[in-house]
N, C-alpha and C. Protein backbone atom coordinates (compact mmCIF):
# COMPACT_ATOMS: atom_id res chain seq x y z
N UNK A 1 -45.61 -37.58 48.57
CA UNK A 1 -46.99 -37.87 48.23
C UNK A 1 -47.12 -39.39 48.08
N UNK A 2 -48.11 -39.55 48.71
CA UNK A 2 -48.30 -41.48 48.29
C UNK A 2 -49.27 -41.53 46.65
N UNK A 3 -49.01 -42.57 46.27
CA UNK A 3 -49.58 -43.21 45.14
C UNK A 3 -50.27 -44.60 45.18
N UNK A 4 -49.81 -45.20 46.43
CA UNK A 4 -50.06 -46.51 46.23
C UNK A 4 -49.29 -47.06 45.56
N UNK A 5 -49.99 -48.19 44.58
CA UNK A 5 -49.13 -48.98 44.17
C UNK A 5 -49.49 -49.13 42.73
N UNK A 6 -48.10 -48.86 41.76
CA UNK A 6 -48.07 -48.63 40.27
C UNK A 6 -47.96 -49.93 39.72
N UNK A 7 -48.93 -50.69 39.03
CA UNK A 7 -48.87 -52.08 38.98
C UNK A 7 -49.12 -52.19 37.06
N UNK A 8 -49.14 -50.77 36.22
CA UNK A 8 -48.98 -51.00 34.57
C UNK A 8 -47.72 -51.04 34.33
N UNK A 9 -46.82 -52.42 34.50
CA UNK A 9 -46.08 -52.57 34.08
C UNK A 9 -45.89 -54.75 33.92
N UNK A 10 -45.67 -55.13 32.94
CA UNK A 10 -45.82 -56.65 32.97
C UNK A 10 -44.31 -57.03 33.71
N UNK A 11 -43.10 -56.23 33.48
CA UNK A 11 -41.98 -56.44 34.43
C UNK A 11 -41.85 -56.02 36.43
N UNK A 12 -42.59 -55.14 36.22
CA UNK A 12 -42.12 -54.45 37.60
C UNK A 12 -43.76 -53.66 37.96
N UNK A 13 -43.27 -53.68 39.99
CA UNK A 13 -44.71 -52.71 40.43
C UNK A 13 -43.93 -52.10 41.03
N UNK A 14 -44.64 -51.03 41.64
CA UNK A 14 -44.21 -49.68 42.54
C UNK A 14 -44.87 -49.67 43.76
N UNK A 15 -43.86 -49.56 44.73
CA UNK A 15 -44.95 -49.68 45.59
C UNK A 15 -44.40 -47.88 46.74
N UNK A 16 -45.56 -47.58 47.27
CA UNK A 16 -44.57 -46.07 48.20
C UNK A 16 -43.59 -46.70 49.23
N UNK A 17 -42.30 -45.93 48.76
CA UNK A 17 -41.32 -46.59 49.89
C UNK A 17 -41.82 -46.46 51.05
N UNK A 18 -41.79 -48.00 51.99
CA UNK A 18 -41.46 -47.93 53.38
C UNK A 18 -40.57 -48.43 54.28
N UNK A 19 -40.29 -48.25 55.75
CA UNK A 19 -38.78 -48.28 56.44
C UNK A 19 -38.71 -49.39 56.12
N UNK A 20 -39.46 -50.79 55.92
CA UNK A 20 -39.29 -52.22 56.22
C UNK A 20 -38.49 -52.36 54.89
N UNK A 21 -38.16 -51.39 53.76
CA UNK A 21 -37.64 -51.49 52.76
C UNK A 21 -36.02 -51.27 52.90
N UNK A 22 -36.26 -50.91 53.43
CA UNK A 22 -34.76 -49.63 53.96
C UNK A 22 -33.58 -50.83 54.67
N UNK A 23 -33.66 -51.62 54.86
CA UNK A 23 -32.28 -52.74 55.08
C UNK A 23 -31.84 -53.60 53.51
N UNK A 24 -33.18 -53.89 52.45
CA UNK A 24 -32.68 -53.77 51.35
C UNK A 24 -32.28 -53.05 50.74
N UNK A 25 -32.22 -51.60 50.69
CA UNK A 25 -31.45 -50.57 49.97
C UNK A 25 -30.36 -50.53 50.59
N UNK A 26 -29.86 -50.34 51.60
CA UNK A 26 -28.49 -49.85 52.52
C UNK A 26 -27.51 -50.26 51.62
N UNK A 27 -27.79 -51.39 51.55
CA UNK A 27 -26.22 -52.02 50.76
C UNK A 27 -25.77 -51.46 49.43
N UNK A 28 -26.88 -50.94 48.75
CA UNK A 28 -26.66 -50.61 47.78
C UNK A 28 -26.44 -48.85 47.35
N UNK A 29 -26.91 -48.23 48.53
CA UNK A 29 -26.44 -46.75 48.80
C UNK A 29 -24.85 -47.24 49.44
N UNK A 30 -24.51 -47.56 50.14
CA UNK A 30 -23.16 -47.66 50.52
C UNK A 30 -22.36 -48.48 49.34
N UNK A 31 -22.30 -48.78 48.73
CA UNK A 31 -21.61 -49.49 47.84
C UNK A 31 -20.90 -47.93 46.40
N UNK A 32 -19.92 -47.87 46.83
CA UNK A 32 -18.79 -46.98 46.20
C UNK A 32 -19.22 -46.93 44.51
N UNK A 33 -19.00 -48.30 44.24
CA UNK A 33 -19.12 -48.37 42.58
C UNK A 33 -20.58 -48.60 42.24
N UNK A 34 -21.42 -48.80 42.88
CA UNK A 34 -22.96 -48.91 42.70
C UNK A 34 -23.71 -47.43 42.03
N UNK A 35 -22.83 -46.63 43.50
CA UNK A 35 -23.39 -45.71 43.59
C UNK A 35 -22.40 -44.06 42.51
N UNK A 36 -21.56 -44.56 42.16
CA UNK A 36 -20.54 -43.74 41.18
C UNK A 36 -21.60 -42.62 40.15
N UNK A 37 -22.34 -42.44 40.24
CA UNK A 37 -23.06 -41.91 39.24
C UNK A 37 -23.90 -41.01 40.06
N UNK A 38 -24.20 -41.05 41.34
CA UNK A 38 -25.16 -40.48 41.67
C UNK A 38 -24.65 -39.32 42.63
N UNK A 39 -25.01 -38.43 43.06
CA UNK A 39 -24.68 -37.09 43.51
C UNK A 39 -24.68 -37.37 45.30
N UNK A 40 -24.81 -39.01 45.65
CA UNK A 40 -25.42 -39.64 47.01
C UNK A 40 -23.90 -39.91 46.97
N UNK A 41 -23.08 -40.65 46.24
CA UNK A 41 -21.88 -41.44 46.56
C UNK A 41 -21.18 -40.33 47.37
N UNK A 42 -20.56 -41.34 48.16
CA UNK A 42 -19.41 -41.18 48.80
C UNK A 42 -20.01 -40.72 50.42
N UNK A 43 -21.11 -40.26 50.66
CA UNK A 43 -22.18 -40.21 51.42
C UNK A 43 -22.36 -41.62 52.68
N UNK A 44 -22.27 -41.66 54.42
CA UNK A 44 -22.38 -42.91 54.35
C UNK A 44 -23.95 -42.61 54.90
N UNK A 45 -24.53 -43.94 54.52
CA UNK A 45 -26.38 -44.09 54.24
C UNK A 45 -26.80 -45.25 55.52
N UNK A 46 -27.27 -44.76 56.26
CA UNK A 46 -27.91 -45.31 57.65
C UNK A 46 -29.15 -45.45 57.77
N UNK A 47 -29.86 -46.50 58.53
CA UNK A 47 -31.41 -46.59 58.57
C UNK A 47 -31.81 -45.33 58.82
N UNK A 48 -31.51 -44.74 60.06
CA UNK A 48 -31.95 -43.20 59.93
C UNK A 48 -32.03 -42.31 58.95
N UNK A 49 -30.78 -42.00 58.38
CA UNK A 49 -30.76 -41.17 57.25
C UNK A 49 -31.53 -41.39 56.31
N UNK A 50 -31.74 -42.66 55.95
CA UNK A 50 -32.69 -43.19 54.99
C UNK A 50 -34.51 -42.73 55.51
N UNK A 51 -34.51 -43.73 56.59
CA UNK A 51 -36.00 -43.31 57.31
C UNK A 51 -36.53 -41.38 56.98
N UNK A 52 -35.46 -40.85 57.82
CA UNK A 52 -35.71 -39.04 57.25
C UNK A 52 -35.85 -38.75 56.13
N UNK A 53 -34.76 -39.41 54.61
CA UNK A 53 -35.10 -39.04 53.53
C UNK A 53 -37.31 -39.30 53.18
N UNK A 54 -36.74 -40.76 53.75
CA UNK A 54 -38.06 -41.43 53.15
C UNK A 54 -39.48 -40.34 53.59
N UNK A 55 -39.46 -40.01 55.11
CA UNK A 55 -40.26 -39.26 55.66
C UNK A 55 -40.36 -37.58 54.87
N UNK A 56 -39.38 -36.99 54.37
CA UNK A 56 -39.49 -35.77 53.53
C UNK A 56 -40.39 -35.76 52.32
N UNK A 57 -40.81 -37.13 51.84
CA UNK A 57 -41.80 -37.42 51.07
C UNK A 57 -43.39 -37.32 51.34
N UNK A 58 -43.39 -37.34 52.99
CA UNK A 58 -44.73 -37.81 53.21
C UNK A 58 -45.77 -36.34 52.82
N UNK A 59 -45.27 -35.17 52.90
CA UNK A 59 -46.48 -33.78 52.78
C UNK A 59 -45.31 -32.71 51.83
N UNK A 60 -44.81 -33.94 50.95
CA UNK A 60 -44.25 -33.19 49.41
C UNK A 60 -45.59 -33.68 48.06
N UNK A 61 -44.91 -32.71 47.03
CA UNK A 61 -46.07 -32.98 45.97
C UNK A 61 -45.43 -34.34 45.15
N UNK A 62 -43.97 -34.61 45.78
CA UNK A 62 -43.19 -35.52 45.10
C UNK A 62 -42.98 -36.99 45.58
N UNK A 63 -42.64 -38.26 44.81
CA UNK A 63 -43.30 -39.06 44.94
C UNK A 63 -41.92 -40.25 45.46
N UNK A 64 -41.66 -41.21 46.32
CA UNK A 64 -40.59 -42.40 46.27
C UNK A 64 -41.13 -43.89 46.37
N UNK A 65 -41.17 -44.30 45.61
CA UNK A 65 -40.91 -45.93 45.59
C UNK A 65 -40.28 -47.10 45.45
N UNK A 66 -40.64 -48.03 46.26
CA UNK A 66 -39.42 -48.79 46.51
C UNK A 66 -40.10 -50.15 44.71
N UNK A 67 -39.16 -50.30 44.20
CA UNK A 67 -39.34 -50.52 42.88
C UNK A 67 -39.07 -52.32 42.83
N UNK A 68 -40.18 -53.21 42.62
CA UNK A 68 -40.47 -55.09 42.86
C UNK A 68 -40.52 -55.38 41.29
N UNK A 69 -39.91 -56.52 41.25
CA UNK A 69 -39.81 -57.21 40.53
C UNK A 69 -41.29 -57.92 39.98
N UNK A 70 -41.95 -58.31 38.98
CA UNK A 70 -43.57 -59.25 39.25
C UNK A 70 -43.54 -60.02 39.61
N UNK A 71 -42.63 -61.01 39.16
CA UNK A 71 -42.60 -62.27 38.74
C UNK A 71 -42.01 -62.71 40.01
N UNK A 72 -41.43 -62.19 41.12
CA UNK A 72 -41.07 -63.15 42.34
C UNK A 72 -41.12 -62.06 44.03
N UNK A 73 -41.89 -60.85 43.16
CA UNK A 73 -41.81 -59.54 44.73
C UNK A 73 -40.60 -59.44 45.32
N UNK A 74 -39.57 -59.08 44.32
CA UNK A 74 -38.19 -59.28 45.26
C UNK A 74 -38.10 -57.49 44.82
N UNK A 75 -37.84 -56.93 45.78
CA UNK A 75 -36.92 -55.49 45.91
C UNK A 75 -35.79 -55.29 45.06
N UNK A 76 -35.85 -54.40 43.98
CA UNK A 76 -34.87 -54.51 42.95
C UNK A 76 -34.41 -53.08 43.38
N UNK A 77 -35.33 -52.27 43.79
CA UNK A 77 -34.72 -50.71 43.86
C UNK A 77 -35.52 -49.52 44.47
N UNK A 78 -35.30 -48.54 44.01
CA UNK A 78 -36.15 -47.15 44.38
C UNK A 78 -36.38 -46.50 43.20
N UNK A 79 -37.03 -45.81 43.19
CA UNK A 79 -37.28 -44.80 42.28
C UNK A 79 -37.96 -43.49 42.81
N UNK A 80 -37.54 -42.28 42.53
CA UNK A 80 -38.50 -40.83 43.11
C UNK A 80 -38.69 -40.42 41.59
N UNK A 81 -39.87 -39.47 42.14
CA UNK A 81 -40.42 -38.02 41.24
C UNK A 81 -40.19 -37.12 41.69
N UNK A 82 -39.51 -36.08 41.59
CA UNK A 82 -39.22 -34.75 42.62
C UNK A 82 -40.04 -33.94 41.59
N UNK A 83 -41.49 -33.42 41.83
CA UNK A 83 -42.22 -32.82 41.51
C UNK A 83 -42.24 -31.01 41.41
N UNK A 84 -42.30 -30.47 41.16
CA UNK A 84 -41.90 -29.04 40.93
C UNK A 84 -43.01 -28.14 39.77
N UNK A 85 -43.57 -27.12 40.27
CA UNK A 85 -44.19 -27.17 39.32
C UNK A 85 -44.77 -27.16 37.71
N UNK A 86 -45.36 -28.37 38.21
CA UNK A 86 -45.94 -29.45 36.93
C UNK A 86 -45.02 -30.46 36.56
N UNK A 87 -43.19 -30.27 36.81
CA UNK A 87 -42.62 -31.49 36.22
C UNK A 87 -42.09 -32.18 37.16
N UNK A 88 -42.14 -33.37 36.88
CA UNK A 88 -41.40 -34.53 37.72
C UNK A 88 -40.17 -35.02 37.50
N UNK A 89 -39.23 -34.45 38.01
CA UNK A 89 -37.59 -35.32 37.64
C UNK A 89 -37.64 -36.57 38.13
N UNK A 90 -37.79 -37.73 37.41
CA UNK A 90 -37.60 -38.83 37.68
C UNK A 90 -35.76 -39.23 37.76
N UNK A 91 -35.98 -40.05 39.11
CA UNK A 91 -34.83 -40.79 39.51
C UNK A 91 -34.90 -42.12 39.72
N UNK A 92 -33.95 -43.04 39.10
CA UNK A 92 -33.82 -44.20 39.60
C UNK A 92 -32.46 -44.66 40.18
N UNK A 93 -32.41 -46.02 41.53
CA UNK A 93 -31.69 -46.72 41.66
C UNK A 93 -31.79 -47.86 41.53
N UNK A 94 -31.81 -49.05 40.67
CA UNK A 94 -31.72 -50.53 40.04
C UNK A 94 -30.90 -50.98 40.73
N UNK A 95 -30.98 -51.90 41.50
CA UNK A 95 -30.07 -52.28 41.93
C UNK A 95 -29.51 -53.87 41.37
N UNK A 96 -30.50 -54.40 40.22
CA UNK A 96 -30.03 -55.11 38.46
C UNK A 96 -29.86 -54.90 37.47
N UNK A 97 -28.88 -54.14 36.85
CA UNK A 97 -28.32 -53.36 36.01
C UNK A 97 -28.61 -53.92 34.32
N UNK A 98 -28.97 -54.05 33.45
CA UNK A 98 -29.07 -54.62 31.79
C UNK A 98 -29.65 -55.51 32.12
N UNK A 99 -30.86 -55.21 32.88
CA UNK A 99 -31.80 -56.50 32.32
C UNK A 99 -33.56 -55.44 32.26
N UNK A 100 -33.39 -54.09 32.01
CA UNK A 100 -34.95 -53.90 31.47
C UNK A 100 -35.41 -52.88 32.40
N UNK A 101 -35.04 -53.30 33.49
CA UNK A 101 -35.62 -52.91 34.74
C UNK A 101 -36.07 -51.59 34.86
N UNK A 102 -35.18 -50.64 34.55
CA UNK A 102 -34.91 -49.35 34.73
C UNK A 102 -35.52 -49.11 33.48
N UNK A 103 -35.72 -49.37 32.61
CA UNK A 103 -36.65 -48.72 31.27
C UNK A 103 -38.61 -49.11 31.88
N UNK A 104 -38.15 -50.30 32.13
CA UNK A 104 -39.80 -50.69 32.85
C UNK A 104 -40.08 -49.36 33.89
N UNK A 105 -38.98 -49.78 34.91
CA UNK A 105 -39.57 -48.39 35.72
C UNK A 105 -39.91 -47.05 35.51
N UNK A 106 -39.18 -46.47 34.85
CA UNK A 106 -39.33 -45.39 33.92
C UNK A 106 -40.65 -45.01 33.32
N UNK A 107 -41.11 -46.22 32.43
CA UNK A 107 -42.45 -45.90 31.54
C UNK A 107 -43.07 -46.16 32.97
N UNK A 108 -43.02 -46.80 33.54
CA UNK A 108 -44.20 -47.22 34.55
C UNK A 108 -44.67 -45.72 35.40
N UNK A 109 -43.58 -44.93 35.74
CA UNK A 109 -43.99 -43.96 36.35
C UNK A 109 -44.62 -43.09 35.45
N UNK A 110 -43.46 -43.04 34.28
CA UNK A 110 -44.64 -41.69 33.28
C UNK A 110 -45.89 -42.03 32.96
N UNK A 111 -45.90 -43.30 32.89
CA UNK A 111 -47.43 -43.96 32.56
C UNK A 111 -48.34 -42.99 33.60
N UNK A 112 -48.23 -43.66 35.03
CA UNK A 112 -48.71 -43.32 36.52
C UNK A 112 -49.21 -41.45 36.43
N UNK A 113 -47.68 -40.70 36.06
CA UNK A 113 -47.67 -39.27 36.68
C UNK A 113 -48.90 -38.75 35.17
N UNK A 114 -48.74 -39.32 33.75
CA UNK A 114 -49.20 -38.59 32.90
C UNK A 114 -50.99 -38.89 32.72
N UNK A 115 -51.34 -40.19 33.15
CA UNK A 115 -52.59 -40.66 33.56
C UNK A 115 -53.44 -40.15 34.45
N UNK A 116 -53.01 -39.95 35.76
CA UNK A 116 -53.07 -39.76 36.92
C UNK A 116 -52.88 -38.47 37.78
N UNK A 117 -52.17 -38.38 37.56
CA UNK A 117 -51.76 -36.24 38.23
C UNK A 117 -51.86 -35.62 36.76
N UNK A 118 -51.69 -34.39 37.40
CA UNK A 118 -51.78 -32.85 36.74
C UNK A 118 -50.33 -32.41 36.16
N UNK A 119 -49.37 -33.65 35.96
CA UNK A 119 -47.75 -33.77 35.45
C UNK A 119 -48.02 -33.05 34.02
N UNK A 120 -47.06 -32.06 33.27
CA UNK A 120 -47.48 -32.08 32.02
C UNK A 120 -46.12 -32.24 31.31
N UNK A 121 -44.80 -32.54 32.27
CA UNK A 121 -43.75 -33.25 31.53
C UNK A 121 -42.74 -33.62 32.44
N UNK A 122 -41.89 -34.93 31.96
CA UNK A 122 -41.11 -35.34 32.91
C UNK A 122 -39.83 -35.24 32.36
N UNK A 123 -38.20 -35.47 33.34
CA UNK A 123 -37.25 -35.01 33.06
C UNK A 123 -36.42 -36.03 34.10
N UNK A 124 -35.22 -36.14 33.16
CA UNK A 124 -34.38 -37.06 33.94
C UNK A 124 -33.23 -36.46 33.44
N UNK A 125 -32.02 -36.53 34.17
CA UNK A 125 -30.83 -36.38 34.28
C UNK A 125 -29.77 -37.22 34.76
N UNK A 126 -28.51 -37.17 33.91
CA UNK A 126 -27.47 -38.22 34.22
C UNK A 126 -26.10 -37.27 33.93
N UNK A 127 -25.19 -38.27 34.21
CA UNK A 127 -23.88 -37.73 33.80
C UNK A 127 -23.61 -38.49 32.35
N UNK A 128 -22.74 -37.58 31.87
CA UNK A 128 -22.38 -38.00 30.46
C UNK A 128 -21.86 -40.10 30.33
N UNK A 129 -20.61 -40.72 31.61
CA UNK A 129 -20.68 -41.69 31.51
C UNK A 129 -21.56 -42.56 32.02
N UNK A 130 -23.06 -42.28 32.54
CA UNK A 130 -24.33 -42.88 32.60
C UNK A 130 -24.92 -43.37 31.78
N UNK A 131 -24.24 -44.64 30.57
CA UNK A 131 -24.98 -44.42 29.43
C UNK A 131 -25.93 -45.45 29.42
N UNK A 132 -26.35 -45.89 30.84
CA UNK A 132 -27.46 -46.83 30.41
C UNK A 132 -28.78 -46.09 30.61
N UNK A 133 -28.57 -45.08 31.67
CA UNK A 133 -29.40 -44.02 32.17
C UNK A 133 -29.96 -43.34 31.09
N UNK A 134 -29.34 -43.05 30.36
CA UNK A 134 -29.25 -42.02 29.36
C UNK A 134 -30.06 -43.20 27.74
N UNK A 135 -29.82 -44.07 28.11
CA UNK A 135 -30.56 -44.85 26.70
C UNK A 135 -31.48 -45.23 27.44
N UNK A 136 -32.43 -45.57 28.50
CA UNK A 136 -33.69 -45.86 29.43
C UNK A 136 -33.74 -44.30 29.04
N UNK A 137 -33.83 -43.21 29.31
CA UNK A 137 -34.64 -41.84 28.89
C UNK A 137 -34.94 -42.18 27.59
N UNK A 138 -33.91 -42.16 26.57
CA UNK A 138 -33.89 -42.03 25.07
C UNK A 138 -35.32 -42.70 24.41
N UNK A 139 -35.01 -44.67 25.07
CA UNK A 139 -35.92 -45.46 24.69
C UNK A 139 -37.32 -45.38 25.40
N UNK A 140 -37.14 -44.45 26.30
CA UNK A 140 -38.98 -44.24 26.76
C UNK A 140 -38.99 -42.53 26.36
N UNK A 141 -38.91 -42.20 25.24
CA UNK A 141 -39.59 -41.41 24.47
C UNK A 141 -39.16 -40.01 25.04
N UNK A 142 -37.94 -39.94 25.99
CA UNK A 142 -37.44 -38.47 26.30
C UNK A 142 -36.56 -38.14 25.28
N UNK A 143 -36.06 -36.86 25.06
CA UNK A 143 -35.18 -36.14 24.15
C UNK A 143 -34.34 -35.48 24.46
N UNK A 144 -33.03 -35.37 24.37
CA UNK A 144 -32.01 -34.71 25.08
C UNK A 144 -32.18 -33.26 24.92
N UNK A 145 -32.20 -32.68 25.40
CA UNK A 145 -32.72 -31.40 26.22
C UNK A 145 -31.40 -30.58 25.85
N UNK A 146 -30.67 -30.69 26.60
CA UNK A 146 -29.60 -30.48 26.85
C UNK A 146 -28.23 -30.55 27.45
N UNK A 147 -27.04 -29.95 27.39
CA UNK A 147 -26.16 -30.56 28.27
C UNK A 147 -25.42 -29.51 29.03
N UNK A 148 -24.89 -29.71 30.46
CA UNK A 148 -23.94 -29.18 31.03
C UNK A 148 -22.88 -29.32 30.88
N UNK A 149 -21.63 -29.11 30.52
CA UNK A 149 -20.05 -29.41 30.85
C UNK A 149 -19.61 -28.95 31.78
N UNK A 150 -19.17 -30.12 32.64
CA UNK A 150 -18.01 -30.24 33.97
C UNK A 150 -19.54 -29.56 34.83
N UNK A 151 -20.54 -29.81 35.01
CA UNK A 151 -21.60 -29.12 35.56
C UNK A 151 -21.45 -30.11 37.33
N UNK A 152 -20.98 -31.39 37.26
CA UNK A 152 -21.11 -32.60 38.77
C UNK A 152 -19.59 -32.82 38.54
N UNK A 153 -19.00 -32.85 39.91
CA UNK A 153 -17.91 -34.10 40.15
C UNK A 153 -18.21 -35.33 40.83
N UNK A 154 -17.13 -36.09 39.96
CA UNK A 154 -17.07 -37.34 40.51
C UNK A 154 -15.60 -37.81 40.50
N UNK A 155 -15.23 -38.61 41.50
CA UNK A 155 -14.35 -39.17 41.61
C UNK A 155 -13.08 -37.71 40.92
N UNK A 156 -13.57 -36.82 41.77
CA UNK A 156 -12.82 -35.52 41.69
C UNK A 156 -12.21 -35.20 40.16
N UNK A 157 -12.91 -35.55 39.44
CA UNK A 157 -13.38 -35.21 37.84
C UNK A 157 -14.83 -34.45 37.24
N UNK A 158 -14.34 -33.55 36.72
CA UNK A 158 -15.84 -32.99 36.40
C UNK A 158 -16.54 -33.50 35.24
N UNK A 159 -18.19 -33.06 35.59
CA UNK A 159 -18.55 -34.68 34.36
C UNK A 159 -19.53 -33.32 33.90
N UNK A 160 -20.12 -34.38 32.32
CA UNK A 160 -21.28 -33.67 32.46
C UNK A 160 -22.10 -33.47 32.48
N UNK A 161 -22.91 -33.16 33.05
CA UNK A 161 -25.04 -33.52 32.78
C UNK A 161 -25.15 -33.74 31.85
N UNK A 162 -26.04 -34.34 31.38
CA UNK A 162 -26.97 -35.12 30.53
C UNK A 162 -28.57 -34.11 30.87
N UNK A 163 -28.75 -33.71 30.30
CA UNK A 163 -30.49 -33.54 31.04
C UNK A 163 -31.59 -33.77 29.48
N UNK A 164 -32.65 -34.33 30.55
CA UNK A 164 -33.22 -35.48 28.97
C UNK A 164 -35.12 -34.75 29.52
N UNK A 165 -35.84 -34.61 28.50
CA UNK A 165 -37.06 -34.30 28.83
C UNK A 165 -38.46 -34.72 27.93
N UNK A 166 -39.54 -34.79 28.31
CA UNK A 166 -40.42 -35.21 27.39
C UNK A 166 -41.67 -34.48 28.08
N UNK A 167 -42.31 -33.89 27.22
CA UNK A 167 -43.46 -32.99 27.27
C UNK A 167 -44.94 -34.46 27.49
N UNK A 168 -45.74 -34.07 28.07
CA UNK A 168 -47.33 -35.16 28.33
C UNK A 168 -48.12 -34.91 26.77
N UNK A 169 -48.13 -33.94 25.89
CA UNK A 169 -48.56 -34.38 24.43
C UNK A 169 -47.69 -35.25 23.69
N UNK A 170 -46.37 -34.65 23.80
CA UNK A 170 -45.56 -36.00 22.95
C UNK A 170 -45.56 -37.33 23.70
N UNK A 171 -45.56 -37.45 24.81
CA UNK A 171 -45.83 -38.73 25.38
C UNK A 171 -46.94 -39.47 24.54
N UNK A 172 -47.90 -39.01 24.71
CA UNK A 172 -49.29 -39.09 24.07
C UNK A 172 -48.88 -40.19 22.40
N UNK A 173 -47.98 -39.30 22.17
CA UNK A 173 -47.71 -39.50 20.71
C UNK A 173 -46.90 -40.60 20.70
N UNK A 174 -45.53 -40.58 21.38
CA UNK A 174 -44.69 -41.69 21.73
C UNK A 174 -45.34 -43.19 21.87
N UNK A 175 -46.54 -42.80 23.07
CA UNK A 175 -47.10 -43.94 23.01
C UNK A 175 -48.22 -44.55 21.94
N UNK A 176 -48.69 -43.87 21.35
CA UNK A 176 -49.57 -44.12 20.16
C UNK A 176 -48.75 -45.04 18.96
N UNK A 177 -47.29 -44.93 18.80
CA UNK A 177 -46.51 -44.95 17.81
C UNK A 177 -45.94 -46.67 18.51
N UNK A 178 -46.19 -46.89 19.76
CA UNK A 178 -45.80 -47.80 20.19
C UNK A 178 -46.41 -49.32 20.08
């Protein structure tokens, strides 16, 4: 689904991924330790493969953007909503790790999906050593939900979900308190 472009955020805008984006991501889907966390690693990631992902978006209810910096329009990352009904699993890839980014992006979309669509709660998931992932949910007002054990492998170790969620009334509230 397109959105245009998510611009309530004073760090970061959203814009709907397109291919001209897709030579700045490559490097960072192929990159082994970048990508250690995500269920993509080990995967190799080609303009094509990318272009098709990107295109599976276009007549879904779910959402991808390629995720800019304000302050200089530089391509920091991606982000999706995999929409389902009513909730959006938000995903991110940062490709600038402890500096904000990924908490900006985060509110920026729940801002977008809880304003804007018919969303009435969003949900993110990580692995247990994801812990920056996992404090970007915490600090934008999600609640750990629950957990899997040994539920993903990685690096032929079983890990375990994280799954983090926040309902569109407590949002409401989260942000009032803010």
């Amino acid at each position: 689904m397109k959105s245009g472009a998510i611009t309530n955020s004073p760090e970061v805008f959203l814009l709907d991924f397109r291919n001209d984006m897709i030579p700045a991501v490559l490097p960072w889907l192929n990159d082994e330790k970048f990508m250690r966390f995500s269920r993509h690693a080990g995967k190799v990631h080609t303009y094509e493969t990318q272009a098709e992902y990107a295109r599976s978006f276009d007549w879904s209810p779910s959402y991808y953007w390629g995720v800019h910096k304000n302050k200089d329009l530089e391509l920091i990352g991606t982000a999706t909503a995999i929409v389902e009904d009513g909730v959006a699993d938000i995903g991110l890839l940062i490709g600038q790790s402890g500096m904000g980014y990924g908490k900006a992006t985060f509110q920026a979309i729940m801002n977008y999906l809880f304003t804007f669509t018919n969303i009435r709660k969003v949900t993110g998931g990580t692995v247990e050593e994801n812990v920056g992932f996992s404090i970007c949910c915490l600090n934008s007002g999600l609640s750990l939900e629950g957990r899997r054990p040994e539920q993903i492998v990685i690096d032929a170790r079983p890990q375990t979900l994280m799954l983090y969620g926040l309902l569109k009334r407590d949002w409401k509230q989260f942000e009032a308190s803010r």
